[in-house]
C-alpha atoms as a PDB file:
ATOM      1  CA  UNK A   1     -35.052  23.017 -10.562  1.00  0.00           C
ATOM      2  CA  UNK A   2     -31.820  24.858 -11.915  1.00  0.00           C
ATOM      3  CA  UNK A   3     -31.127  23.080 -15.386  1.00  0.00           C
ATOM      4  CA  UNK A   4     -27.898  24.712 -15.496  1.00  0.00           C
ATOM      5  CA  UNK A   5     -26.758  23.012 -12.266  1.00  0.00           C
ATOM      6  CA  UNK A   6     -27.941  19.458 -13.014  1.00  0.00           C
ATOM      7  CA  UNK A   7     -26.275  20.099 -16.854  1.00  0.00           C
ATOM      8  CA  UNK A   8     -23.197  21.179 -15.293  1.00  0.00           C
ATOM      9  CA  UNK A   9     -22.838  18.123 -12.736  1.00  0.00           C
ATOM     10  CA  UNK A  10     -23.700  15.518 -15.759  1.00  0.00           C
ATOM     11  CA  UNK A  11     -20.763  17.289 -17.920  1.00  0.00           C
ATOM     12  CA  UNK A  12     -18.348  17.581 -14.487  1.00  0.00           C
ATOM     13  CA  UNK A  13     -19.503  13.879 -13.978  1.00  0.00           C
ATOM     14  CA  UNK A  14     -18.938  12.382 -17.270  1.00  0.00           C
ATOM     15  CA  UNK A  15     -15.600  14.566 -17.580  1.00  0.00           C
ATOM     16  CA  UNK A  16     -14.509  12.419 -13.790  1.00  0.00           C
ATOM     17  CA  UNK A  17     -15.562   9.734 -15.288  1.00  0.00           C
ATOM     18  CA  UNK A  18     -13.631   9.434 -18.174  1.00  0.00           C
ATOM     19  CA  UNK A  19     -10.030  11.007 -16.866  1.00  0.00           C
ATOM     20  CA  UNK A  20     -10.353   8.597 -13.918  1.00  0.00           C
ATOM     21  CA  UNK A  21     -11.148   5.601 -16.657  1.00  0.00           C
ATOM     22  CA  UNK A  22      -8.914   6.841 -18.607  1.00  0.00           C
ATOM     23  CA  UNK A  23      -5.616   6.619 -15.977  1.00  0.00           C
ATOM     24  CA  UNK A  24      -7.299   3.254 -14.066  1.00  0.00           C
ATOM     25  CA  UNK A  25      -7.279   1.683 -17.575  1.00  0.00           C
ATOM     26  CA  UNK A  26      -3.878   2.578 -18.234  1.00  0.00           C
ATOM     27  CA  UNK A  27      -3.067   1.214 -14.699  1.00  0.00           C
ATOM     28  CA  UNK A  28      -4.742  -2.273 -16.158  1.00  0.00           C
ATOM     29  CA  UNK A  29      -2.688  -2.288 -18.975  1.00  0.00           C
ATOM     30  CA  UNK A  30       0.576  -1.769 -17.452  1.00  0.00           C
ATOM     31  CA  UNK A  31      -0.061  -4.773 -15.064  1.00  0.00           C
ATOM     32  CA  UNK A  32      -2.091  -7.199 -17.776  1.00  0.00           C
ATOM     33  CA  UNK A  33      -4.976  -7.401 -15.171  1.00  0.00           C
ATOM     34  CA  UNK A  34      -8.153  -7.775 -16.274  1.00  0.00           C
ATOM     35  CA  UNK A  35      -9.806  -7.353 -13.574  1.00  0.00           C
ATOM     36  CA  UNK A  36      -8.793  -4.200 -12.597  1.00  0.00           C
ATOM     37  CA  UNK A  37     -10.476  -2.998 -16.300  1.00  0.00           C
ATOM     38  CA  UNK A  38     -13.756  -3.728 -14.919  1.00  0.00           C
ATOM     39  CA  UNK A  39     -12.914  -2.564 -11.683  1.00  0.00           C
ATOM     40  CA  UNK A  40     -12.133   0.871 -13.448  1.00  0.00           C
ATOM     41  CA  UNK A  41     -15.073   0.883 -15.282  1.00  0.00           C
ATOM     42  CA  UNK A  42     -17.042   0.470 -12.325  1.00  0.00           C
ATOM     43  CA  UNK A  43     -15.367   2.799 -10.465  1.00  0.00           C
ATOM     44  CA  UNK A  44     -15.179   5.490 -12.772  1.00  0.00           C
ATOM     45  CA  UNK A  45     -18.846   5.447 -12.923  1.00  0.00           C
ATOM     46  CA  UNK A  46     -19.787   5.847  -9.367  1.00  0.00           C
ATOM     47  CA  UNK A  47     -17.108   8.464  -8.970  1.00  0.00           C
ATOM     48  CA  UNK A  48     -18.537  10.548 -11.880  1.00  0.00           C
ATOM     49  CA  UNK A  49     -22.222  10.338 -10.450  1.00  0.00           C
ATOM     50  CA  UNK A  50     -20.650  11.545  -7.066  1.00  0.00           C
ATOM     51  CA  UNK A  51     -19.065  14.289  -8.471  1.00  0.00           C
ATOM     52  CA  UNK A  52     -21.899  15.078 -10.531  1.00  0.00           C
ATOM     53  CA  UNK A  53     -24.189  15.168  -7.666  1.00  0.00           C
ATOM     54  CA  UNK A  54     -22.272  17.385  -5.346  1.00  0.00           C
ATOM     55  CA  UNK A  55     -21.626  20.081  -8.401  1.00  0.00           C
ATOM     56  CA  UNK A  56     -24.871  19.913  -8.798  1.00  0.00           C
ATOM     57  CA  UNK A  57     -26.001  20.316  -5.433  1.00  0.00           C
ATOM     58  CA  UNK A  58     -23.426  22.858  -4.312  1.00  0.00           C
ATOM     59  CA  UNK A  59     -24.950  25.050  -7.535  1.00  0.00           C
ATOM     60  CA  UNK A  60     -28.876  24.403  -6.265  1.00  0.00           C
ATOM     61  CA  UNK A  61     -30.452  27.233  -5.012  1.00  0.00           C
ATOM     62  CA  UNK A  62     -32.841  25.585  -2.776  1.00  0.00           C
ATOM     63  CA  UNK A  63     -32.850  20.782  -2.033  1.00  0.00           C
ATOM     64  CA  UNK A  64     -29.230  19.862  -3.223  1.00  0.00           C
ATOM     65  CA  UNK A  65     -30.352  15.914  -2.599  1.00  0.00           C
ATOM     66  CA  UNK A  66     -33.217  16.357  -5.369  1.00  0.00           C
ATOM     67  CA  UNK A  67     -30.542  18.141  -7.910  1.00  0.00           C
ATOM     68  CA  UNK A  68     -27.586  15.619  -6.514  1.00  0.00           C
ATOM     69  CA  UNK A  69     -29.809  12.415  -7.269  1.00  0.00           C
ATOM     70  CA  UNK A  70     -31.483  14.026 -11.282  1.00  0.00           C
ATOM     71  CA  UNK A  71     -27.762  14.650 -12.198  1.00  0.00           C
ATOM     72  CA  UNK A  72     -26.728  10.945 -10.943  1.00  0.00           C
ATOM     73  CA  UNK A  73     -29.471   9.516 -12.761  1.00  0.00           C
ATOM     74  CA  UNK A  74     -29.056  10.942 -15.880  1.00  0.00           C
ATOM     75  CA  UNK A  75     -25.142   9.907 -16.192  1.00  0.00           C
ATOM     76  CA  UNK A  76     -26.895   6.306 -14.973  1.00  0.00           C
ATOM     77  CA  UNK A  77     -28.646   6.672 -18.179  1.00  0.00           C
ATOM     78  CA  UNK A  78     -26.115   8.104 -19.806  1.00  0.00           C
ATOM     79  CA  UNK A  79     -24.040   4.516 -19.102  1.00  0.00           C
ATOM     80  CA  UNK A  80     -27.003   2.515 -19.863  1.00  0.00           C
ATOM     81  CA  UNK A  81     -27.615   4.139 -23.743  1.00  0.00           C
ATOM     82  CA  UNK A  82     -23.736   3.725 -24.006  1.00  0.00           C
ATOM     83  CA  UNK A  83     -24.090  -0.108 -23.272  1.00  0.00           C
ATOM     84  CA  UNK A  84     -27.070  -0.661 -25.247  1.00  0.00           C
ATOM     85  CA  UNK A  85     -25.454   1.298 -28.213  1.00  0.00           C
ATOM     86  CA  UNK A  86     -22.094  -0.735 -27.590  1.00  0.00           C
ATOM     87  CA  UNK A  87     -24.030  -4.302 -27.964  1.00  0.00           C
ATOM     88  CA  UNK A  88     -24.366  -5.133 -24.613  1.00  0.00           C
ATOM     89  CA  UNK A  89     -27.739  -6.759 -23.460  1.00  0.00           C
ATOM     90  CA  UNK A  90     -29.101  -4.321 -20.429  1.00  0.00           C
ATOM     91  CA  UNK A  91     -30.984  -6.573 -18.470  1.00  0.00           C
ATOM     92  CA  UNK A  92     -33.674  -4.302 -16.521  1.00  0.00           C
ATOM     93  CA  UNK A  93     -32.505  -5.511 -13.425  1.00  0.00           C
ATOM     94  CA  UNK A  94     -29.667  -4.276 -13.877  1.00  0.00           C
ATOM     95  CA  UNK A  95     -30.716  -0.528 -15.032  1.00  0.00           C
ATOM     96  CA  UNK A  96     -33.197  -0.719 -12.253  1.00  0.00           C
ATOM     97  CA  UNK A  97     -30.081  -1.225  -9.562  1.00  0.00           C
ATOM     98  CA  UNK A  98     -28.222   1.562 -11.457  1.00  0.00           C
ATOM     99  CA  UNK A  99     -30.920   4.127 -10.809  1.00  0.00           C
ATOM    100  CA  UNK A 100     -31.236   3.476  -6.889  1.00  0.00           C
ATOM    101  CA  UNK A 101     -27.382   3.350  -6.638  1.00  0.00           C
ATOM    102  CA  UNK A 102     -27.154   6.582  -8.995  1.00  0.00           C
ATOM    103  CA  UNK A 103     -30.440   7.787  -6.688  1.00  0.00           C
ATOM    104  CA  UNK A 104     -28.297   6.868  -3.237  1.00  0.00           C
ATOM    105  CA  UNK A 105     -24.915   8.135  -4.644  1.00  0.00           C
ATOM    106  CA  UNK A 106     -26.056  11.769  -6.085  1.00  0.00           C
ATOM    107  CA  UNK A 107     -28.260  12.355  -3.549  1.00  0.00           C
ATOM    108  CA  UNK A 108     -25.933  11.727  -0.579  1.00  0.00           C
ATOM    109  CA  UNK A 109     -23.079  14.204  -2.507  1.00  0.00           C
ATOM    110  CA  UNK A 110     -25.158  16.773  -3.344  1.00  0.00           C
ATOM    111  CA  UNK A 111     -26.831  16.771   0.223  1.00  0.00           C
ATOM    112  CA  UNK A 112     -23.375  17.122   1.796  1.00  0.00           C
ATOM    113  CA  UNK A 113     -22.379  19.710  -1.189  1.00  0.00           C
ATOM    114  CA  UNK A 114     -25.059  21.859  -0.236  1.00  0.00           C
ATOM    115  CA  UNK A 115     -24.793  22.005   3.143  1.00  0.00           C
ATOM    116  CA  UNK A 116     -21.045  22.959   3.278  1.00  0.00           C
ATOM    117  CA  UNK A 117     -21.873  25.726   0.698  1.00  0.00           C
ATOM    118  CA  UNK A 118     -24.714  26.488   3.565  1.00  0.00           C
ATOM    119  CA  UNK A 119     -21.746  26.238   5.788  1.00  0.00           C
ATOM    120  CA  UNK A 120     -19.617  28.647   4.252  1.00  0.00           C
ATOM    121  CA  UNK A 121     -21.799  31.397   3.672  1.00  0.00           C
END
């Protein structure tokens, strides 16, 4: 496993994650819509863990899906510490769904990551 890859996906990840949060929130505020605050939040998360997976899977020498789905899972735990730390109860269902969607999402990206870096030589 390169470290360096799956650290560099979680820090590309959380960095998506928080400049798209960042301008869907503003988007929220400038309408006075609540609901697309928690449609930011949710968005922002799974678009971090995909581009988290396929950094991490472009940079893997050898299985981008096994580097694509440790770099999703770890911002997936990243969000649930965040919660718990926040005061939100983290029901294990719920952590339990997170880690198959961040298993699905990162793997999938950095699959398709490391095959066009296959691809282009």
């Amino acid at each position: 496993m390169r470290v360096e890859a799956v650290l560099l996906g979680v820090t590309a990840g959380v960095l998506a994650s928080g400049l798209l949060f960042a301008v869907l929130a503003f988007v929220a505020r400038a309408t006075r819509s609540e609901t697309i605050g928690g449609l930011a939040l949710t968005l922002a998360v799974l678009v971090g863990m995909a581009v988290g997976g396929a950094l991490a899977g472009r940079m893997a020498r050898v299985n981008g899906r096994f580097h694509g789905s440790i770099t999703a899972l770890v911002l997936g735990a990243i969000v649930v510490v965040v919660a718990r730390l926040g005061g939100s109860p983290t029901p294990l269902s719920a952590v339990l769904l997170l880690a198959v969607v961040a298993i699905v999402i990162g793997g999938v990206a950095g699959t398709l990551a490391f095959a066009r870096r296959r691809a282009d030589g």
